[in-house]
ModelCIF file with pLDDT and N, C-alpha, C, O atoms, coordinates in Angstrom:
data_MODEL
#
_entry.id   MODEL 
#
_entity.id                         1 
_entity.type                       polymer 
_entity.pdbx_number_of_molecules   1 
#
_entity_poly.entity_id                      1 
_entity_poly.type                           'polypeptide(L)' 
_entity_poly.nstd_linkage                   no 
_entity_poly.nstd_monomer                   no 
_entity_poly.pdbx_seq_one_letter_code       
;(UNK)(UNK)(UNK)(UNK)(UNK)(UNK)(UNK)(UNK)(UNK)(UNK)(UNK)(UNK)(UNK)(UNK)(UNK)(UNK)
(UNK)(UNK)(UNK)(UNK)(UNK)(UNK)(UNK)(UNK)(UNK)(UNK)(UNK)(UNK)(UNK)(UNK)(UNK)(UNK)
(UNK)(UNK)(UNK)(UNK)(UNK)(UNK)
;
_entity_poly.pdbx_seq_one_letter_code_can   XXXXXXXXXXXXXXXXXXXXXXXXXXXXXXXXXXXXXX 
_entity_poly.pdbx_strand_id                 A 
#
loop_
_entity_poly_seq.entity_id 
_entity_poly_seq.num 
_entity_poly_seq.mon_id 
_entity_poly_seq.hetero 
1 1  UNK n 
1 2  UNK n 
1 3  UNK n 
1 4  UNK n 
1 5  UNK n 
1 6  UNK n 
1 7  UNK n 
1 8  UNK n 
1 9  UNK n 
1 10 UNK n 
1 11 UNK n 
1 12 UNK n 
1 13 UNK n 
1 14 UNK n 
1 15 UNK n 
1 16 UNK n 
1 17 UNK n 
1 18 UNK n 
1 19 UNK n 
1 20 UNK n 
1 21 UNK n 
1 22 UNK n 
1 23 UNK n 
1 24 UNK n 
1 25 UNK n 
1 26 UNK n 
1 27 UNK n 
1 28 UNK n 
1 29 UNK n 
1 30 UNK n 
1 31 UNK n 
1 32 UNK n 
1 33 UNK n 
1 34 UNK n 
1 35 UNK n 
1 36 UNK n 
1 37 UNK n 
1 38 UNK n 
#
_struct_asym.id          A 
_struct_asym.entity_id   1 
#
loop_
_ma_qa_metric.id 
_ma_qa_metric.mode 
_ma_qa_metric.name 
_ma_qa_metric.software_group_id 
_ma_qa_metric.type 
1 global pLDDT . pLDDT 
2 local  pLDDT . pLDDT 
#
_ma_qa_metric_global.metric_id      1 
_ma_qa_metric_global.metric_value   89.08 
_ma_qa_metric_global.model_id       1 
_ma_qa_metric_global.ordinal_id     1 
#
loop_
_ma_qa_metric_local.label_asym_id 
_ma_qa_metric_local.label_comp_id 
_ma_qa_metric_local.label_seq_id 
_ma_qa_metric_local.metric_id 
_ma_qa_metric_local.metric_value 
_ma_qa_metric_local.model_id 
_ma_qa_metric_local.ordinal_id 
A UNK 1  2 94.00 1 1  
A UNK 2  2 95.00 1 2  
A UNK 3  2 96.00 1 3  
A UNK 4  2 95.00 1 4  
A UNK 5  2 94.00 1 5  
A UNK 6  2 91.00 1 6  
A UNK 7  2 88.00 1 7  
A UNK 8  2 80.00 1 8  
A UNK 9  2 75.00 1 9  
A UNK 10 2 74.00 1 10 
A UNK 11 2 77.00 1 11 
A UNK 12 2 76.00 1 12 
A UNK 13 2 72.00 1 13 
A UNK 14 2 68.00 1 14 
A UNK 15 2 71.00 1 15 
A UNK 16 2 84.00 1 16 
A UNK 17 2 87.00 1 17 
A UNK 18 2 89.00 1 18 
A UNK 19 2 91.00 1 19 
A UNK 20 2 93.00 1 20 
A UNK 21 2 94.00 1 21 
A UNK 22 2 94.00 1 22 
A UNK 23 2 94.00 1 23 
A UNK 24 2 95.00 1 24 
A UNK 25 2 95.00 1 25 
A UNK 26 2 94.00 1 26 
A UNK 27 2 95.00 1 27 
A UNK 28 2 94.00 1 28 
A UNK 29 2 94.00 1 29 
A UNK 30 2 95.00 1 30 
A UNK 31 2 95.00 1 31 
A UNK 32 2 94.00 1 32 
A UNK 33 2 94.00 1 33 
A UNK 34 2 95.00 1 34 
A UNK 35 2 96.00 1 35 
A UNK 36 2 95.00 1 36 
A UNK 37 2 92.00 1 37 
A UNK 38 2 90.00 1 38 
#
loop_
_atom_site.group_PDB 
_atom_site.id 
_atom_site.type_symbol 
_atom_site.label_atom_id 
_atom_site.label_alt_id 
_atom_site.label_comp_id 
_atom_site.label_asym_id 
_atom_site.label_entity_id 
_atom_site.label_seq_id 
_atom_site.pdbx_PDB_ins_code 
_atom_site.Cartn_x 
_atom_site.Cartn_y 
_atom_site.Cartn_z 
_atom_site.occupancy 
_atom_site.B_iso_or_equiv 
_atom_site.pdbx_formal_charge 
_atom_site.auth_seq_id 
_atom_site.auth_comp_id 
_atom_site.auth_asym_id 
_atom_site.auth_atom_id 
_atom_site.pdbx_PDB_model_num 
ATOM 1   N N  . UNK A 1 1  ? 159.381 27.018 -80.706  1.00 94.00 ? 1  UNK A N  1 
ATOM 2   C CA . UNK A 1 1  ? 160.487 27.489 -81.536  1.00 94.00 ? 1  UNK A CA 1 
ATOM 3   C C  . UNK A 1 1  ? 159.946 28.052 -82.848  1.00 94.00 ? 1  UNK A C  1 
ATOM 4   O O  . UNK A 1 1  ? 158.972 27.520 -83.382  1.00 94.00 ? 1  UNK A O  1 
ATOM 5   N N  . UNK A 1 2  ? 160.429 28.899 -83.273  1.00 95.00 ? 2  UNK A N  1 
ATOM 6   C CA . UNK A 1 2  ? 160.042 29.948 -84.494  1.00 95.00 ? 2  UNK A CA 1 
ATOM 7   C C  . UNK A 1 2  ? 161.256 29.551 -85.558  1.00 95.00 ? 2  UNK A C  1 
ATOM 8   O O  . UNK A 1 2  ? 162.447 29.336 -85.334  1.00 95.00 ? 2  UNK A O  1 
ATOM 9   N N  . UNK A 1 3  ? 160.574 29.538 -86.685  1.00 96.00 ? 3  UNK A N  1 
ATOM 10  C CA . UNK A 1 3  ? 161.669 29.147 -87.989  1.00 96.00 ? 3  UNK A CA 1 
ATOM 11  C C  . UNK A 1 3  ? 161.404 30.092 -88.905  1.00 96.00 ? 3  UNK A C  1 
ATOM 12  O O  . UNK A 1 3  ? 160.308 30.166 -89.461  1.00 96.00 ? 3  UNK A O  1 
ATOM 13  N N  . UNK A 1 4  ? 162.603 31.071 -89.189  1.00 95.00 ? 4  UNK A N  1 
ATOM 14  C CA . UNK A 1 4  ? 162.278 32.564 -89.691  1.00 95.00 ? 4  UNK A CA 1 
ATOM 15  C C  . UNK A 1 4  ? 163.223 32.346 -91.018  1.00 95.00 ? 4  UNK A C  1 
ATOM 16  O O  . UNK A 1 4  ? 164.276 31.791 -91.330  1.00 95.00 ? 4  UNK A O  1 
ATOM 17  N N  . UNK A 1 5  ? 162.241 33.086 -91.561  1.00 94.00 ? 5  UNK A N  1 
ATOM 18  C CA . UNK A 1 5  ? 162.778 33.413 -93.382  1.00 94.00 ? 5  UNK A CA 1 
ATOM 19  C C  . UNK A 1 5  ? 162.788 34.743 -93.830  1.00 94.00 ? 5  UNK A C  1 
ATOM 20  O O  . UNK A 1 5  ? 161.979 35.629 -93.553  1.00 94.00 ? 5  UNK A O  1 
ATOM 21  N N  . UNK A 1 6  ? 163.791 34.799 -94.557  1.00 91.00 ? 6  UNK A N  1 
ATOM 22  C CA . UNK A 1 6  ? 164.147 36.529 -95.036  1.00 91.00 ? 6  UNK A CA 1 
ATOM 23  C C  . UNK A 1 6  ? 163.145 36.663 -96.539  1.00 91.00 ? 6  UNK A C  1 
ATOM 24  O O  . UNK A 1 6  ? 163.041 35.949 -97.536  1.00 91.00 ? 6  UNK A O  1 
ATOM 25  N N  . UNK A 1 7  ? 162.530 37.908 -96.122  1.00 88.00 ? 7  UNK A N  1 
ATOM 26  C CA . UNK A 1 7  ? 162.218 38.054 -97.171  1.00 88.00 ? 7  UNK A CA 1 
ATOM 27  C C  . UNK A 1 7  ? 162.261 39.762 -97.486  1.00 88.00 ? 7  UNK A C  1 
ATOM 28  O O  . UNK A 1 7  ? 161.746 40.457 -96.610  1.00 88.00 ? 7  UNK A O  1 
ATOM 29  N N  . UNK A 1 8  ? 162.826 40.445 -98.646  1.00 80.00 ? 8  UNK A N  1 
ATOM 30  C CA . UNK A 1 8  ? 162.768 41.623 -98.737  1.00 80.00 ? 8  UNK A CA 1 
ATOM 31  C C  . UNK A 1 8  ? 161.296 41.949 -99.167  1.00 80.00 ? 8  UNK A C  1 
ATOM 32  O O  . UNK A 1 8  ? 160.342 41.209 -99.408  1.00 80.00 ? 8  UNK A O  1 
ATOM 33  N N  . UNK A 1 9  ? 161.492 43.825 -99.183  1.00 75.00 ? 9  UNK A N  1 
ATOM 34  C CA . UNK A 1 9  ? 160.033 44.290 -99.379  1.00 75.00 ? 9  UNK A CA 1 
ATOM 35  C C  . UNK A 1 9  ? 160.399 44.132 -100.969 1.00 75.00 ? 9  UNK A C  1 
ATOM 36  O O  . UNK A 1 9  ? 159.377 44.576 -101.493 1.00 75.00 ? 9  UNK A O  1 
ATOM 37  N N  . UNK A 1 10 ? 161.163 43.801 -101.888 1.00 74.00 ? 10 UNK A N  1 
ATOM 38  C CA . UNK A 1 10 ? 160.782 43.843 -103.367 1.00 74.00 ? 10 UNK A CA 1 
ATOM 39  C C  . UNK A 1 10 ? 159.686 42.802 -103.350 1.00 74.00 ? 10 UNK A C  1 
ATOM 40  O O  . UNK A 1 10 ? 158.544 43.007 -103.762 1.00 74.00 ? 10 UNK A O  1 
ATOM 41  N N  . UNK A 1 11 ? 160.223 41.430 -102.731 1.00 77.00 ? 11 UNK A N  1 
ATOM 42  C CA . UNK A 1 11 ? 159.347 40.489 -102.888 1.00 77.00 ? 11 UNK A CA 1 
ATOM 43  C C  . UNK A 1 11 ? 157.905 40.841 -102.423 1.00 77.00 ? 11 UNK A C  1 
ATOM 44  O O  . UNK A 1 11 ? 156.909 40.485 -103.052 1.00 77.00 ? 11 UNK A O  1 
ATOM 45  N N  . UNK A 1 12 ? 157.870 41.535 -101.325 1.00 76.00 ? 12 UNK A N  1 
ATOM 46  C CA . UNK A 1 12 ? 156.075 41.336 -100.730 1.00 76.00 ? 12 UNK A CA 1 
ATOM 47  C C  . UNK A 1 12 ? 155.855 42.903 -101.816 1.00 76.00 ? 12 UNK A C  1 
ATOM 48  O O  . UNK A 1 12 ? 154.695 43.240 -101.580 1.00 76.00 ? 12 UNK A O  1 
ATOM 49  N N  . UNK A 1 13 ? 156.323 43.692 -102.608 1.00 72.00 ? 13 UNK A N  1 
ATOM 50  C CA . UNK A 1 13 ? 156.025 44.433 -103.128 1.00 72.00 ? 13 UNK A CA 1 
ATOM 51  C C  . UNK A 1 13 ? 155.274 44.004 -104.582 1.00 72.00 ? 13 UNK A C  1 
ATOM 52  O O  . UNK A 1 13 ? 154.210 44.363 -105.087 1.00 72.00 ? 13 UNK A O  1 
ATOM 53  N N  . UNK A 1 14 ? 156.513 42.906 -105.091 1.00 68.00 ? 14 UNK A N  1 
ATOM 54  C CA . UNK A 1 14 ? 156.214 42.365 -106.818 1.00 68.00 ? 14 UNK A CA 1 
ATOM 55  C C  . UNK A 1 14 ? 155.351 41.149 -107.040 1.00 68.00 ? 14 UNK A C  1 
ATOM 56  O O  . UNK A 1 14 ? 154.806 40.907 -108.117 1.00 68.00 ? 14 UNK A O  1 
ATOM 57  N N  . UNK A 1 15 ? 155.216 40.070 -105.488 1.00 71.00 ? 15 UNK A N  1 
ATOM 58  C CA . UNK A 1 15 ? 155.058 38.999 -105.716 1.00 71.00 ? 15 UNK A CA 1 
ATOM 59  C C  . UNK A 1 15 ? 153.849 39.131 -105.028 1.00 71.00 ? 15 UNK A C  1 
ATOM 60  O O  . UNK A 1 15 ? 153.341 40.179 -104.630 1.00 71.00 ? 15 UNK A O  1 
ATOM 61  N N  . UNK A 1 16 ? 153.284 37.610 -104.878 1.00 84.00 ? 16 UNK A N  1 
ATOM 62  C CA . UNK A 1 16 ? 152.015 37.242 -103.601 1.00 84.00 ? 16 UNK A CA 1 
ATOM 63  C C  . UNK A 1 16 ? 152.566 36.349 -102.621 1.00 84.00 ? 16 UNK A C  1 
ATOM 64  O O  . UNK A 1 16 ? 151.908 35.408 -102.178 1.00 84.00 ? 16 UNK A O  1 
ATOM 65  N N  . UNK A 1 17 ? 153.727 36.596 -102.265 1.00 87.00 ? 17 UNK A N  1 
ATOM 66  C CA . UNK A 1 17 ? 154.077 35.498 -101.227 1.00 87.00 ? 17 UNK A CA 1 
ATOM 67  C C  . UNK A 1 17 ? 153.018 35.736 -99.764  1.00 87.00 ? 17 UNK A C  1 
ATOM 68  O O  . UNK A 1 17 ? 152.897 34.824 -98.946  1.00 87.00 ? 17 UNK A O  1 
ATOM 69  N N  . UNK A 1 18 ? 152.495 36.720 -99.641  1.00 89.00 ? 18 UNK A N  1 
ATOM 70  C CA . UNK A 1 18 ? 151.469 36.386 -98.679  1.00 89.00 ? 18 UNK A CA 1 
ATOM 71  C C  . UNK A 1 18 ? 150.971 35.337 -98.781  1.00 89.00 ? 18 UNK A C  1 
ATOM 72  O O  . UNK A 1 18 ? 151.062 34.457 -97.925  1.00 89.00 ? 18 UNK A O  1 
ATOM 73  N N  . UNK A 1 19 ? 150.078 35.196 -100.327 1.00 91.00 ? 19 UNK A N  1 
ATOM 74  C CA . UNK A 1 19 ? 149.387 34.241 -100.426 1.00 91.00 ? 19 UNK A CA 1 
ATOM 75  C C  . UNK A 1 19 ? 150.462 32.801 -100.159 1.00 91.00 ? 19 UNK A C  1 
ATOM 76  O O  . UNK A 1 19 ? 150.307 32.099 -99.160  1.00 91.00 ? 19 UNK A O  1 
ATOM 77  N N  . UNK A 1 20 ? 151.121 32.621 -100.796 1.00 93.00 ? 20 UNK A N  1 
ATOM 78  C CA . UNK A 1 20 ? 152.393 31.626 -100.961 1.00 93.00 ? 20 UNK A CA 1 
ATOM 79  C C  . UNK A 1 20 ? 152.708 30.937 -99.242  1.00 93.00 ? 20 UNK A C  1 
ATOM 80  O O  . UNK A 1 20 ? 152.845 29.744 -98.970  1.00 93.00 ? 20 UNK A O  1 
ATOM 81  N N  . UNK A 1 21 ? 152.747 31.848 -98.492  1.00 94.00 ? 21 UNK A N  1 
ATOM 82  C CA . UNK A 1 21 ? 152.735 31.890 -97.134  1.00 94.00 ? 21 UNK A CA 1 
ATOM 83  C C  . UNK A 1 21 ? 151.896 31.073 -96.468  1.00 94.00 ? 21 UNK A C  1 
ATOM 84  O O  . UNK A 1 21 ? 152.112 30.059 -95.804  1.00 94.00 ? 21 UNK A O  1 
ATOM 85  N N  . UNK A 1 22 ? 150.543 31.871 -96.840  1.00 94.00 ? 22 UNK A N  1 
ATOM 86  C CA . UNK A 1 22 ? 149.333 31.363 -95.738  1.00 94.00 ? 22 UNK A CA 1 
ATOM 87  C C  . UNK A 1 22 ? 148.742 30.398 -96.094  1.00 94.00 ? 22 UNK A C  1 
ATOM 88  O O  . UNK A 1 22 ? 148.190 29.630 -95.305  1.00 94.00 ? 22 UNK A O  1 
ATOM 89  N N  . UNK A 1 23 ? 148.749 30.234 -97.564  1.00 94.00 ? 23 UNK A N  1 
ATOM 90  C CA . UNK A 1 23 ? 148.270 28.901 -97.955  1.00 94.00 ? 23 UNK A CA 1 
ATOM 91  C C  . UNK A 1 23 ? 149.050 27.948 -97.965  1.00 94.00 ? 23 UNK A C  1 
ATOM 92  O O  . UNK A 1 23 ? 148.572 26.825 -97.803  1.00 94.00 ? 23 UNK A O  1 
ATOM 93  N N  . UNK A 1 24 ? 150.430 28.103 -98.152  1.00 95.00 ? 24 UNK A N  1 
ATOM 94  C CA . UNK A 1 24 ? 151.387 26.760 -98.113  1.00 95.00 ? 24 UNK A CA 1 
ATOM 95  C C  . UNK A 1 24 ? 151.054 26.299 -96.451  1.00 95.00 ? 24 UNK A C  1 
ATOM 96  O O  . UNK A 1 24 ? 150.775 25.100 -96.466  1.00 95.00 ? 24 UNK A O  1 
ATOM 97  N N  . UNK A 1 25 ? 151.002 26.782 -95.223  1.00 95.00 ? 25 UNK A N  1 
ATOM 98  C CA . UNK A 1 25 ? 150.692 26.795 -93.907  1.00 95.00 ? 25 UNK A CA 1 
ATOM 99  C C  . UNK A 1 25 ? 149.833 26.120 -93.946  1.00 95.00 ? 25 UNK A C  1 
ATOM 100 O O  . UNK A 1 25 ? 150.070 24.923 -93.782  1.00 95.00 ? 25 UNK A O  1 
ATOM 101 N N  . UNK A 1 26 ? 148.188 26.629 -94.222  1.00 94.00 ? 26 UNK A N  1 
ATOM 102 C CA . UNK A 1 26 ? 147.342 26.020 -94.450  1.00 94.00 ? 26 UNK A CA 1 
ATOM 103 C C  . UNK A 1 26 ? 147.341 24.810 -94.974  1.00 94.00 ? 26 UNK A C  1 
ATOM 104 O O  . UNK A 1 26 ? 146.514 24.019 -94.521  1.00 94.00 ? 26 UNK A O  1 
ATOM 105 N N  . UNK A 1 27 ? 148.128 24.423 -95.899  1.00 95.00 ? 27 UNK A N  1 
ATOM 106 C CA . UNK A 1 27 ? 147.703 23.136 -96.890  1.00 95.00 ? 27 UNK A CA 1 
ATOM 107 C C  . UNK A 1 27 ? 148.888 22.193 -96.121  1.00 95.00 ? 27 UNK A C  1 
ATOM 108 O O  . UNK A 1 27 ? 149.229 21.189 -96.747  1.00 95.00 ? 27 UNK A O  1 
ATOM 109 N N  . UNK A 1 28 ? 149.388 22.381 -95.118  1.00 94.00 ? 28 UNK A N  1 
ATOM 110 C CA . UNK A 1 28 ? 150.730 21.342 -94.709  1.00 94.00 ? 28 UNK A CA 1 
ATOM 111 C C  . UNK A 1 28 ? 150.416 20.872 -93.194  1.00 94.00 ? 28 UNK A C  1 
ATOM 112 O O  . UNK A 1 28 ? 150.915 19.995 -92.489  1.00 94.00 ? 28 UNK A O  1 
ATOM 113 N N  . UNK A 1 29 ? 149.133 22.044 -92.928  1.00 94.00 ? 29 UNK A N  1 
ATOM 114 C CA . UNK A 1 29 ? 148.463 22.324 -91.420  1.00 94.00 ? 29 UNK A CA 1 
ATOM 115 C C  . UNK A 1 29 ? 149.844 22.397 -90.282  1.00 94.00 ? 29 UNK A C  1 
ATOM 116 O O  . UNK A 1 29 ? 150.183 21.523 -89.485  1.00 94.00 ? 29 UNK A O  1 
ATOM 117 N N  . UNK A 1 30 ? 150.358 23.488 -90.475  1.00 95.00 ? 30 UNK A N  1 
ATOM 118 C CA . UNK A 1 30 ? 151.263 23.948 -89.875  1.00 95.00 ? 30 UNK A CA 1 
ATOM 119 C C  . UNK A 1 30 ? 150.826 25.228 -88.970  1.00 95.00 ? 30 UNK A C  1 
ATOM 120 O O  . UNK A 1 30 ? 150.062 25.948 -89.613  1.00 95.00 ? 30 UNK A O  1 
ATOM 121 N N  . UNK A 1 31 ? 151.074 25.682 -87.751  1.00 95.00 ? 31 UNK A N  1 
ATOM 122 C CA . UNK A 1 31 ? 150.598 26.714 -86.997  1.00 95.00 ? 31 UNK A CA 1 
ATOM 123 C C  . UNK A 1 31 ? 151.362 27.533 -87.293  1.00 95.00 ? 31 UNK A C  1 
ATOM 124 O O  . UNK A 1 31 ? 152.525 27.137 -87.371  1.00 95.00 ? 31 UNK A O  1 
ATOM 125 N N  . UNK A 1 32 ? 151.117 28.929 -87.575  1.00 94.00 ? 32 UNK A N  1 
ATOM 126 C CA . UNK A 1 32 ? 151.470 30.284 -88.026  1.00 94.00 ? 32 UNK A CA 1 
ATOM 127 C C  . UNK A 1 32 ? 152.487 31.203 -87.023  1.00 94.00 ? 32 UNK A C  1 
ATOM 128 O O  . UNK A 1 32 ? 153.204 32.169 -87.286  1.00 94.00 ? 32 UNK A O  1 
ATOM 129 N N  . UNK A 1 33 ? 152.218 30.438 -85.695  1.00 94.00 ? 33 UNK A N  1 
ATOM 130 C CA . UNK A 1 33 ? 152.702 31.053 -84.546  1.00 94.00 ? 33 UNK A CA 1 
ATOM 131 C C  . UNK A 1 33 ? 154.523 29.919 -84.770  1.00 94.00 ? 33 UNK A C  1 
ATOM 132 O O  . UNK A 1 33 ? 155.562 30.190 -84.167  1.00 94.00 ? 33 UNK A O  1 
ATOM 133 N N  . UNK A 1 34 ? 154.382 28.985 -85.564  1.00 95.00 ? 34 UNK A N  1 
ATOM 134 C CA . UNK A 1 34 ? 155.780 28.738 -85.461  1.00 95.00 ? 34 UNK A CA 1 
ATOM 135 C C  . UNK A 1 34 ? 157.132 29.466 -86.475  1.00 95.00 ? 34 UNK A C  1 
ATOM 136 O O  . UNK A 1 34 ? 158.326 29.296 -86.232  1.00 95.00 ? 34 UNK A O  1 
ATOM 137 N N  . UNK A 1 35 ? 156.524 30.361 -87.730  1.00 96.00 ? 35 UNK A N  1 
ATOM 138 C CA . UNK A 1 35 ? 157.225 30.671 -88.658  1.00 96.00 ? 35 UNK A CA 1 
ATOM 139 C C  . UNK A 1 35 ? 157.257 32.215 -88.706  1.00 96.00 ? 35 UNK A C  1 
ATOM 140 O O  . UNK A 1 35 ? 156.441 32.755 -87.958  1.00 96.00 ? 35 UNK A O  1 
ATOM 141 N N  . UNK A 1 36 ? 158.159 33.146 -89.551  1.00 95.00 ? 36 UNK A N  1 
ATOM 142 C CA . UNK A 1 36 ? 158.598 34.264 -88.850  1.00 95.00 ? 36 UNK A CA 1 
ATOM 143 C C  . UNK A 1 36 ? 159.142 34.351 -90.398  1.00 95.00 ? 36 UNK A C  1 
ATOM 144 O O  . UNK A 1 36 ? 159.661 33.553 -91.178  1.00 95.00 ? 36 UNK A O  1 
ATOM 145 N N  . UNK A 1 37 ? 158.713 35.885 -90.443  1.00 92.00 ? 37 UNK A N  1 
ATOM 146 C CA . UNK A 1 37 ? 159.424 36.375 -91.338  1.00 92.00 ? 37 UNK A CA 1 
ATOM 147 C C  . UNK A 1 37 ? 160.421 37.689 -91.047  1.00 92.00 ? 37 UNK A C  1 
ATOM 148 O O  . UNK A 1 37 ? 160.068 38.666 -90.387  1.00 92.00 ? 37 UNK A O  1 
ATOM 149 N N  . UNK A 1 38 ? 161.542 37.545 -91.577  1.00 90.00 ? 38 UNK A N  1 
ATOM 150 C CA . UNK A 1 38 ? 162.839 38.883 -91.005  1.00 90.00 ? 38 UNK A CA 1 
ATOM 151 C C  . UNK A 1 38 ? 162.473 40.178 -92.650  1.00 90.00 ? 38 UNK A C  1 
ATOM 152 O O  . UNK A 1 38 ? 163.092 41.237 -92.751  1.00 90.00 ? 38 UNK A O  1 
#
């Protein structure tokens, strides 16, 4: 099951939620293949 979050392009434009993303994943050791972004 996939657990998906909205995020507009202002945000991946102004912010680092990449980073925010892959490291929150990383640091909770969560697999990448379960979360989804719209």
């Amino acid at each position: 099951i996939r657990v998906a979050m909205n995020v507009s392009p202002r945000e991946l434009d102004a912010g680092h939620i990449d980073d925010m993303i892959l490291d929150g994943l990383k640091a909770r050791g969560l697999p990448a293949a379960m979360f989804e972004i719209e």
